[in-house]
Protein backbone atom coordinates (compact mmCIF):
# COMPACT_ATOMS: atom_id res chain seq x y z
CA UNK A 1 98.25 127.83 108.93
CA UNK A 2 99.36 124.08 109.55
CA UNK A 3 102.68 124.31 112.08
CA UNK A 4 104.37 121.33 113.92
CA UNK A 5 107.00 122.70 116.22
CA UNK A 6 109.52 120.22 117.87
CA UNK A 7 111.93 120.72 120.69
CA UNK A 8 113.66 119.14 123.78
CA UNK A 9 116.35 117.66 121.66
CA UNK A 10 120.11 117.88 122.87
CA UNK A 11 123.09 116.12 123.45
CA UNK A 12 122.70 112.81 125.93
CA UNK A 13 125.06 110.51 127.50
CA UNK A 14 123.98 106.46 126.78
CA UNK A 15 121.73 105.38 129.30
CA UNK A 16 120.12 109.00 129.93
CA UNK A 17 116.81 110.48 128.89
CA UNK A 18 114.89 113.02 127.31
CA UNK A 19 111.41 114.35 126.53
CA UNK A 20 110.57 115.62 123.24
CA UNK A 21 107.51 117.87 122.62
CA UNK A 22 105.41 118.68 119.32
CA UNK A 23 103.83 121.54 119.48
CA UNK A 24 100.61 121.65 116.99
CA UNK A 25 99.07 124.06 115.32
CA UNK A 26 96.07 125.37 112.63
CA UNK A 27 94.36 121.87 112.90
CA UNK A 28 91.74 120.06 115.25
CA UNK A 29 94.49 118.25 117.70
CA UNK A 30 92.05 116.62 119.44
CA UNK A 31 90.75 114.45 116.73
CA UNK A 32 94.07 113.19 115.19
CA UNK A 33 96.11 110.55 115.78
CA UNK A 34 100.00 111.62 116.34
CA UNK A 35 102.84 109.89 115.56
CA UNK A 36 107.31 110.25 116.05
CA UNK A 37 109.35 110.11 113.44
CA UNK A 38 113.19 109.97 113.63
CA UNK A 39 115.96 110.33 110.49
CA UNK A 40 119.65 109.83 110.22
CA UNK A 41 121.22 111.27 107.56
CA UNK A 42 121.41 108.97 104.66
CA UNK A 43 118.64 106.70 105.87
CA UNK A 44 115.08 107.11 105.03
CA UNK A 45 113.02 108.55 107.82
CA UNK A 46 111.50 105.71 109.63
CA UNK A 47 108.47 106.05 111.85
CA UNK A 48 109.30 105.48 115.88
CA UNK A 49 105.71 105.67 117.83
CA UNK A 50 102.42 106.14 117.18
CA UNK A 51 99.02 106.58 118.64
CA UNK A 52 96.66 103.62 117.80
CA UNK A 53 92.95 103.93 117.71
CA UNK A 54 91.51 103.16 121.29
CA UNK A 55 94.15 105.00 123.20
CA UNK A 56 96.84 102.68 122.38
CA UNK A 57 100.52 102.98 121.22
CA UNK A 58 102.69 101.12 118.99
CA UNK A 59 106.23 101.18 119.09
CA UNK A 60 108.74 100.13 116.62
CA UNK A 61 110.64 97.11 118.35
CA UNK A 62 114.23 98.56 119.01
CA UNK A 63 112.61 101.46 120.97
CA UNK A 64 109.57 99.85 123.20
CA UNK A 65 109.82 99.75 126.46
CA UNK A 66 112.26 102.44 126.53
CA UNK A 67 110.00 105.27 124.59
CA UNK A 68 106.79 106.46 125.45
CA UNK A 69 103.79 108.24 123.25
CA UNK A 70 101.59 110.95 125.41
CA UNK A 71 99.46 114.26 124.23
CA UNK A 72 98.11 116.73 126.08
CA UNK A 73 94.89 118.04 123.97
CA UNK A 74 94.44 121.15 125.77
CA UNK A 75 98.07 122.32 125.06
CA UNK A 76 97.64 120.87 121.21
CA UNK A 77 100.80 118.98 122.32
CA UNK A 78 102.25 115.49 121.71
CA UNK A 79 105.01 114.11 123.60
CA UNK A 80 107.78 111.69 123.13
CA UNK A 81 109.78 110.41 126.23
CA UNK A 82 112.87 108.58 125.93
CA UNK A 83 114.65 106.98 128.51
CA UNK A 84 118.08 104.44 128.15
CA UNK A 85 119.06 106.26 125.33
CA UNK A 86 121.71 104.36 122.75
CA UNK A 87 124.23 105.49 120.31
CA UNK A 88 121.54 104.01 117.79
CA UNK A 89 118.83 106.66 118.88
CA UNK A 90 120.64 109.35 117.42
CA UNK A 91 118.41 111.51 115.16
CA UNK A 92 116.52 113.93 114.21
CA UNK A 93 113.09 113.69 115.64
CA UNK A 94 109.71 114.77 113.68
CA UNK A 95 105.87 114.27 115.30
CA UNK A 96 103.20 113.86 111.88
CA UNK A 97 99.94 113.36 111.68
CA UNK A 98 98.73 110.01 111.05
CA UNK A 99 97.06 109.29 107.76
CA UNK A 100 97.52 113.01 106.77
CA UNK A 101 100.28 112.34 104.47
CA UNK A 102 99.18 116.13 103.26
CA UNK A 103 100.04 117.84 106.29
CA UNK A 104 103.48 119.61 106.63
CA UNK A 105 106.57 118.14 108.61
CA UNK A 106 107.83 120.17 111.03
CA UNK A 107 111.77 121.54 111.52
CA UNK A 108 112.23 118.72 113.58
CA UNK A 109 114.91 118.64 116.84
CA UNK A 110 117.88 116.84 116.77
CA UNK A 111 118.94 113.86 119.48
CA UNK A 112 122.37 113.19 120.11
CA UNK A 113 123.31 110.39 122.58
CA UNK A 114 126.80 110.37 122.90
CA UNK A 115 129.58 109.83 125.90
């Protein structure tokens, strides 16, 4: 069976940071591409990072240089770390395969940066 389980979420004063985790499982980690995913409720959920081939990363622009895409393979793990949090990052936070629109979202965590 297919499972994505997120956590790390919580509550975050601006300017603080956190570390999300994606725990994956029923599938061949190794060979996928990952990607982060965030939603706010009444928006469309709009992709965040993702692994390039080559061992690159792309970012979407109001979160590089701030967020950072990282797996572990032998834990079947991605990871998303997030640092100078804003108001603006609040969300709920998915991982997804790439190019495996078939594959299952997870429960997703929630990020709340507030003072």
């Amino acid at each position: 069976q297919v499972q994505f389980v997120e956590s790390g979420g919580g509550l975050v004063q601006p300017g603080g940071s956190l570390r999300l985790s994606c725990a994956a499982s029923g599938i061949p980690f190794s060979e996928y591409r990952m990607a982060w995913y965030r939603q706010t409720p009444g928006k469309e959920r709009e992709w965040v990072a993702l692994e390039m081939p080559g061992g690159k990363s792309h970012y979407r622009d109001s979160v590089k240089g701030r967020f950072t895409i990282s797996r572990e393979n032998a834990q079947s793990t991605v990871f998303l770390q997030m640092t100078s949090l804003k108001s603006e990052d609040t969300a709920i936070y998915y991982c997804k395969v790439v190019d495996r629109a078939y594959l299952p979202w997870g429960q997703g965590t929630q990020v709340t940066v507030s003072s």
